[in-house]
Protein backbone atom coordinates (compact mmCIF):
# COMPACT_ATOMS: atom_id res chain seq x y z
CA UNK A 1 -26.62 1.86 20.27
CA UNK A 2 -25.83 2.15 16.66
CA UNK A 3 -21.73 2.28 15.81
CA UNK A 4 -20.56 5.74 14.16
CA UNK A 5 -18.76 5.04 10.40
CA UNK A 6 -17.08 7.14 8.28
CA UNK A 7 -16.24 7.18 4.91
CA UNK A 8 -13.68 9.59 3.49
CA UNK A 9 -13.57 9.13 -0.28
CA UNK A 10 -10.98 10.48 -2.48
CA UNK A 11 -13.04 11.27 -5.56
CA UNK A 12 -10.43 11.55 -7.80
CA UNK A 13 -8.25 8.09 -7.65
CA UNK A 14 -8.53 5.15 -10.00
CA UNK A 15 -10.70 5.47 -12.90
CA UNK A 16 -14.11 5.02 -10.65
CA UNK A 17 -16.67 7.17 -11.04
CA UNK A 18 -17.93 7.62 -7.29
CA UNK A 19 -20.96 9.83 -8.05
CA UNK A 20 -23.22 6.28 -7.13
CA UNK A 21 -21.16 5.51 -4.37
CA UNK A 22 -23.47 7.46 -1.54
CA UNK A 23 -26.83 5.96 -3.24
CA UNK A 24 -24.62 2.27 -2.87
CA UNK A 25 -24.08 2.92 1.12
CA UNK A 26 -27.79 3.90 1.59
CA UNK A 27 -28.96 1.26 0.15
CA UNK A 28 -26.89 -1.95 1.34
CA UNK A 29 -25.20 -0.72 4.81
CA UNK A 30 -26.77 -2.08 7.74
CA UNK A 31 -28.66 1.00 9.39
CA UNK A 32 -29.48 -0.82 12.55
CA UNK A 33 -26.25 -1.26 12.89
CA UNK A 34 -24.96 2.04 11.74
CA UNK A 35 -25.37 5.54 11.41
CA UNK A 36 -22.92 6.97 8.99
CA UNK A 37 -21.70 10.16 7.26
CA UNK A 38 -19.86 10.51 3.53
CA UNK A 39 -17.37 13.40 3.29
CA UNK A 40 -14.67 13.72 0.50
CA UNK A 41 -11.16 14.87 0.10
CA UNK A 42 -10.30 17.63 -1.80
CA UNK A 43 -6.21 17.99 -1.63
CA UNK A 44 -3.06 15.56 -0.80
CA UNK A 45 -2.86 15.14 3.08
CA UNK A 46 -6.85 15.86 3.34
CA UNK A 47 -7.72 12.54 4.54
CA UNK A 48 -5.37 12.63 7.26
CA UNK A 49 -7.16 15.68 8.56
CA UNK A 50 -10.40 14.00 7.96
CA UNK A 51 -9.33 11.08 10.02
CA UNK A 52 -7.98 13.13 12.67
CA UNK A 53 -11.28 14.60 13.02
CA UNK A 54 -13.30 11.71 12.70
CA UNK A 55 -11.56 10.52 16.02
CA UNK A 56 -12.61 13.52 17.97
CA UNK A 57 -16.15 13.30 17.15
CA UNK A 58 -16.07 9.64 18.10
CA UNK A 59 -16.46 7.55 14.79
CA UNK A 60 -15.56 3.86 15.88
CA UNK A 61 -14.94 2.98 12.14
CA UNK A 62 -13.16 5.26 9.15
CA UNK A 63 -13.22 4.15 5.73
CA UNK A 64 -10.73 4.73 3.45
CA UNK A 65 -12.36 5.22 -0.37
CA UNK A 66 -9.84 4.94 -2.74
CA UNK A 67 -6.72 3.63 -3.59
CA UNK A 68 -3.20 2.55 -1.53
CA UNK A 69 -2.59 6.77 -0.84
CA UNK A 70 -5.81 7.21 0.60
CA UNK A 71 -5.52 4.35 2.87
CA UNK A 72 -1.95 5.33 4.19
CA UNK A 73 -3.45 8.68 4.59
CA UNK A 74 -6.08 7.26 7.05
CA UNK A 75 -4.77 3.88 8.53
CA UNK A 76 -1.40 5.93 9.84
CA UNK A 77 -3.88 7.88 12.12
CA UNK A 78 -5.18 4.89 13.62
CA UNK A 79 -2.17 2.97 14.03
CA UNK A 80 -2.39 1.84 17.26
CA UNK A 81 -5.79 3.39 18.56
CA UNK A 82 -8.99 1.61 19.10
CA UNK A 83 -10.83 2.68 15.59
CA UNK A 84 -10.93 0.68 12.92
CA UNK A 85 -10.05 1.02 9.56
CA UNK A 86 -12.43 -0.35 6.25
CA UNK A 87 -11.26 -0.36 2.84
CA UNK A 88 -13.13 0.05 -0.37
CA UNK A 89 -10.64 0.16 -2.98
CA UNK A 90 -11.60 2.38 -5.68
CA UNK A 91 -8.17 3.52 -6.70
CA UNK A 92 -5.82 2.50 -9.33
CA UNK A 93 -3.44 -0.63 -8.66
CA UNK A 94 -5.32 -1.04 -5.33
CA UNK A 95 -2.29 -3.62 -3.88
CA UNK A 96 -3.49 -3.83 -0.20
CA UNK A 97 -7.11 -4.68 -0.79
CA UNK A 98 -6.30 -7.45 -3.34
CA UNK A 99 -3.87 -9.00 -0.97
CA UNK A 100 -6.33 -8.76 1.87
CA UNK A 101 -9.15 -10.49 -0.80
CA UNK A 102 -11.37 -7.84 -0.35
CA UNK A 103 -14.66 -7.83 -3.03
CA UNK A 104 -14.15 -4.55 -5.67
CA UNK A 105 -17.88 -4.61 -6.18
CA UNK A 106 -18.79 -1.39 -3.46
CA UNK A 107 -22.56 -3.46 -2.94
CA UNK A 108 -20.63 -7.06 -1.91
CA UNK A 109 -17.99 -5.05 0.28
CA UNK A 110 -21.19 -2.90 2.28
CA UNK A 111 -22.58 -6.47 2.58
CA UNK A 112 -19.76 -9.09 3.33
CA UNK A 113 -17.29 -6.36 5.15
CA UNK A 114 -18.77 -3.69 6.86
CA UNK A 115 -22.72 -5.68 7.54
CA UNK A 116 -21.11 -9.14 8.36
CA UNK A 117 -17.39 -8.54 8.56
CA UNK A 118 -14.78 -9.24 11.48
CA UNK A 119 -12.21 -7.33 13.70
CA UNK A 120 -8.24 -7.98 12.61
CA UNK A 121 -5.14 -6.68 13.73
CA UNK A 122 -2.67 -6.79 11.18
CA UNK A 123 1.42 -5.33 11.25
CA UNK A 124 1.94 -1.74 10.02
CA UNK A 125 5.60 -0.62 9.05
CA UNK A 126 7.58 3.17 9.18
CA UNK A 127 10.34 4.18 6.86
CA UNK A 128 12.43 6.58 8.88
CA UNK A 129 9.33 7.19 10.58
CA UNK A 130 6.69 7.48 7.93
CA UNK A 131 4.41 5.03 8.46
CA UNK A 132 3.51 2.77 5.56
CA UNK A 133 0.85 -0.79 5.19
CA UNK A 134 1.59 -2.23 2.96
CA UNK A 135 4.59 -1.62 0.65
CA UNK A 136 7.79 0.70 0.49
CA UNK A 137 10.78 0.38 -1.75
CA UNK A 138 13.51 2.47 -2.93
CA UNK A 139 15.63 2.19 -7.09
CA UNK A 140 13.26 2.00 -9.20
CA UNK A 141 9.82 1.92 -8.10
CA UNK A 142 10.28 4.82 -6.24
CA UNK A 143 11.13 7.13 -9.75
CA UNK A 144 8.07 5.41 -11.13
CA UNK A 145 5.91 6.60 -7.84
CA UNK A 146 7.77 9.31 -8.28
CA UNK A 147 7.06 10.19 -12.44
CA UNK A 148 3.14 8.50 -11.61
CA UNK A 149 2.43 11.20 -9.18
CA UNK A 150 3.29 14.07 -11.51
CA UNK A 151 1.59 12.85 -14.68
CA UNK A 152 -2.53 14.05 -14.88
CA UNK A 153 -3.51 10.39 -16.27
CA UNK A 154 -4.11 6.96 -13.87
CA UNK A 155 -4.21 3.20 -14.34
CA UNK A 156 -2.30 0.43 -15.13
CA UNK A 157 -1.20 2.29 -18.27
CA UNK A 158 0.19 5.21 -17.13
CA UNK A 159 2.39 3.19 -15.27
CA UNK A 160 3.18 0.89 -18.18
CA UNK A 161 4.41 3.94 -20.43
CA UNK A 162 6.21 5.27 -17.32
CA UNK A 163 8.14 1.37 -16.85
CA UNK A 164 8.88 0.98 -20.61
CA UNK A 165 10.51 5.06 -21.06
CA UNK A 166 12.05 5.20 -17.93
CA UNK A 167 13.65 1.51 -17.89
CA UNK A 168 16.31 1.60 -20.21
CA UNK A 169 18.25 4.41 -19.18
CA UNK A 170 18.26 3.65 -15.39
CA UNK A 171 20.94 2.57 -14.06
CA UNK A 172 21.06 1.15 -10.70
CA UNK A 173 22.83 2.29 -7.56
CA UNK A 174 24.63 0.22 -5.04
CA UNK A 175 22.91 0.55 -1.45
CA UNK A 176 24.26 -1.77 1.72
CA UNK A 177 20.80 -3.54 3.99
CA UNK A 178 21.89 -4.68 7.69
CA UNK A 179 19.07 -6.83 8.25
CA UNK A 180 18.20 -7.11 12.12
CA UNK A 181 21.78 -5.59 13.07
CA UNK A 182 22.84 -8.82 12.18
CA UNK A 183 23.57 -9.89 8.42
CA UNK A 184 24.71 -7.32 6.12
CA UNK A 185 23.84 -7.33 2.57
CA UNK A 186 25.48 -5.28 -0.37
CA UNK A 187 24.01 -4.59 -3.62
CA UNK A 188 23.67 -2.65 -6.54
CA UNK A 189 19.68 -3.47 -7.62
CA UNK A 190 17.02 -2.62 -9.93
CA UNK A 191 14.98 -1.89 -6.64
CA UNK A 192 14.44 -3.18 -3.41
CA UNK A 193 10.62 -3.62 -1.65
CA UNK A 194 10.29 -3.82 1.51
CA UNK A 195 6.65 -5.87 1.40
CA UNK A 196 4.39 -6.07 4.39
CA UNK A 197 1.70 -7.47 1.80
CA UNK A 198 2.48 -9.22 -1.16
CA UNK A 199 2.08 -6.74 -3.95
CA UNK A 200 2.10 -3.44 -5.81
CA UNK A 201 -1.01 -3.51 -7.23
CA UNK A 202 -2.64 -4.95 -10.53
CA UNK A 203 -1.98 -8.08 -9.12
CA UNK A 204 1.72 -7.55 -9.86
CA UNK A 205 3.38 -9.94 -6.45
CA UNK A 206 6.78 -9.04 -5.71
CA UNK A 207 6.86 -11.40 -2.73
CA UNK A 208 4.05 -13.93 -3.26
CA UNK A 209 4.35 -15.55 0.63
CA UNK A 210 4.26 -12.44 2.66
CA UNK A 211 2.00 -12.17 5.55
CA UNK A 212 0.51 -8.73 7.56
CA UNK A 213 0.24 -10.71 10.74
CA UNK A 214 3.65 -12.59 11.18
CA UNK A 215 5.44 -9.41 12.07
CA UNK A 216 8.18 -9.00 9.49
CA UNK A 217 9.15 -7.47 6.84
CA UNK A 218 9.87 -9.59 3.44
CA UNK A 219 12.75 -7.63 1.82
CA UNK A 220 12.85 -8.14 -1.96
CA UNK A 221 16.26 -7.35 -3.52
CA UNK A 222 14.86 -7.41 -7.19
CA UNK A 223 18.14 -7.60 -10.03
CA UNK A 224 17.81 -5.30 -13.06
CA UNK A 225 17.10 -7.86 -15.63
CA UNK A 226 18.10 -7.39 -19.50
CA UNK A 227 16.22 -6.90 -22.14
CA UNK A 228 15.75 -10.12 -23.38
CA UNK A 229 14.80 -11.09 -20.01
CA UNK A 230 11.92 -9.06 -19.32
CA UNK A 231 9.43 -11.30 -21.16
CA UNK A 232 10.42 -13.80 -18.34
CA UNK A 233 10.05 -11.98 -15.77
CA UNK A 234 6.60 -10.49 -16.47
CA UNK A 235 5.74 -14.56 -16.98
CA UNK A 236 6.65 -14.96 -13.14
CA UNK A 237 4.55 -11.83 -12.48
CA UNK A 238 1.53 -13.09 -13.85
CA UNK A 239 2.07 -16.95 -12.39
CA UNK A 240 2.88 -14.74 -8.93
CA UNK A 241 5.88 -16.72 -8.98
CA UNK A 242 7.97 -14.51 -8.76
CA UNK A 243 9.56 -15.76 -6.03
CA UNK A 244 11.06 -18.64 -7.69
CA UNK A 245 13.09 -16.63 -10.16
CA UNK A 246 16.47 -15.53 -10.14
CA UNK A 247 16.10 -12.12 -10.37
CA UNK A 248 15.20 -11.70 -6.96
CA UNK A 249 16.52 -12.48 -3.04
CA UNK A 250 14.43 -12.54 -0.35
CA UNK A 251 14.97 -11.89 3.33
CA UNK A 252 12.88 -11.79 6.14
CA UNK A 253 13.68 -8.82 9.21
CA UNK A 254 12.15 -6.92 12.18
CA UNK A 255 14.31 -4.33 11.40
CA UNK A 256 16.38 -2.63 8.09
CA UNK A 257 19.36 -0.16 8.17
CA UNK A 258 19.87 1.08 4.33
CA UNK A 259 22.59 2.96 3.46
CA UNK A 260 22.75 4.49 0.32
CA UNK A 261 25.08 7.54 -0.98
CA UNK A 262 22.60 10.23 -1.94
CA UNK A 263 19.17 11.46 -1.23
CA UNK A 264 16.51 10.10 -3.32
CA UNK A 265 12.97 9.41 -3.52
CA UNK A 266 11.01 6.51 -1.63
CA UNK A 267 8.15 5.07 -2.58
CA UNK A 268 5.78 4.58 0.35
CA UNK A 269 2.37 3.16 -0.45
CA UNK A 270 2.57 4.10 -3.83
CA UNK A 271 3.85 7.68 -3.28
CA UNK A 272 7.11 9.29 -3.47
CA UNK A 273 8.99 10.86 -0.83
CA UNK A 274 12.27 12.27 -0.38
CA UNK A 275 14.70 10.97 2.51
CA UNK A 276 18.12 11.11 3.31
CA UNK A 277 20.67 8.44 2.67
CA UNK A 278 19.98 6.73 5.58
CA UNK A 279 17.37 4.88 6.18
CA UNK A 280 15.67 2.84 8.76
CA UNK A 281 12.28 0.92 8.31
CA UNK A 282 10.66 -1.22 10.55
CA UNK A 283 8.01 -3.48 11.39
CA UNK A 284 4.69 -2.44 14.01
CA UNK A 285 3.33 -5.80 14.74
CA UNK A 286 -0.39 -5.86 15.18
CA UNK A 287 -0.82 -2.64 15.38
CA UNK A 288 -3.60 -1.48 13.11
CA UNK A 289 -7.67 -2.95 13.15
CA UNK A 290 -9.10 -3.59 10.54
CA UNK A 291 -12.72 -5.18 9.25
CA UNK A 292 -12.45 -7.53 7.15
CA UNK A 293 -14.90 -10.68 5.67
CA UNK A 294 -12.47 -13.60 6.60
């Protein structure tokens, strides 16, 4: 019996045209293997719904097609549950799928991935609930989520012109991090990520060693660096060495208590989100499937 796939495609993320992209799954997908069905999203939350329905009519595998949004939209339905999730990452920064090695050409992903791919569980994570895969983070990144989401233009950028107008005048706030109700950490950063995978997007690694399988959380406590400085830093960006820099600590947890002093935007998966000033994220170990060709 052939398996039932999915693919909800967000046709408006990254710069990708996806007018091809149903001609690219009838010709290269497998159709003794699989019968599928294309539908698209046509609001925020959409592909939630999509997903949500996909599971009552039985699809075994739901493809996310788009960027880091559209996958949290559709993995944090299946968190948990027997289907699994594919990505083609046709959105902007497209952090998950680059830390996962996945090909970007749609024809080699059909092929390698979904034709001749394997079964994975990897770690999901919440933030006061909200469930997130791959990266959430508060200071900084979070305004830029924040100032992304309500400009009409995408890319790397957007969020360049975003970084340079919005970074000298922010000033950071201090926040304390109780790391596994055991060590307690107070500072005042540029931002802190809290990294199931290694990166934003673009290739950009804030914590170069972090693994979705090994059921923790790296917690990046990144230090506002000067001026002057910034040329350095973006040199540890692009060696993905970050790591090895000054400018930022990182710890390992389960679990994270933040306490902060005011509500304020979150960035989860590349979106922004208002919570409270406390916070509590923590790690789902194996708890999401995913296809992938490794």
């Amino acid at each position: 019996m052939k398996k039932k796939i999915i693919f909800i495609v967000n046709p408006i993320s990254g710069h990708h045209n996806k007018n091809n992209f149903p001609n690219l799954v009838n010709n290269y997908i497998d159709k003794n293997q699989f019968e599928y069905k294309i539908v698209y999203t046509e609001r925020a939350n959409h592909a939630t719904e999509l997903t949500m329905q996909a599971i009552e009519e039985g699809y075994e595998y739901i493809a996310a097609v788009g960027g880091d949004g559209t996958i949290n939209e559709v993995a944090k339905c299946l968190i948990g549950k027997e289907q699994i999730l594919i990505i083609v990452p046709l959105g902007s920064g497209n952090g998950l799928a680059r830390h996962l090695g996945l090909p970007f050409k749609t024809e080699r992903l059909i092929n390698e991935v979904i034709n001749n791919g394997k079964v994975y569980k990897i770690d999901t994570a919440s933030m006061n609930g909200t469930p997130f895969i791959s990266i959430a983070g508060i200071g900084f990144d979070a305004l830029i989520a924040d100032y992304f989401a309500k400009d009409g233009n995408r890319g790397w950028k957007t969020y360049a012109k975003l970084i340079t107008e919005k970074y000298p005048n922010f000033k950071p706030k201090e926040y304390t991090l109780i790391l596994d109700d055991e060590k307690t950490v107070q500072c005042k950063p540029f931002f802190v990520t809290f990294a199931n995978s290694s990166q934003f997007g673009y290739n950009a690694e804030i914590s170069p060693k972090a693994s979705v399988q090994d059921g923790l959380l790296d917690v990046c406590v990144f230090k506002k660096p000067n001026i002057i400085e910034v040329p350095i830093v973006a040199t540890y960006f692009l060696a993905k060495q970050i790591d090895k820099s000054n400018f930022i600590d990182i710890y390992k947890a389960k679990k994270i208590t933040v306490k902060r002093e005011i509500d304020d935007v979150v960035n989860i998966d590349g979106e922004a989100i208002t919570m409270g000033k406390d916070i509590n994220v923590e790690i789902n170990h194996l708890s999401l499937n995913i296809l992938l060709n490794i």
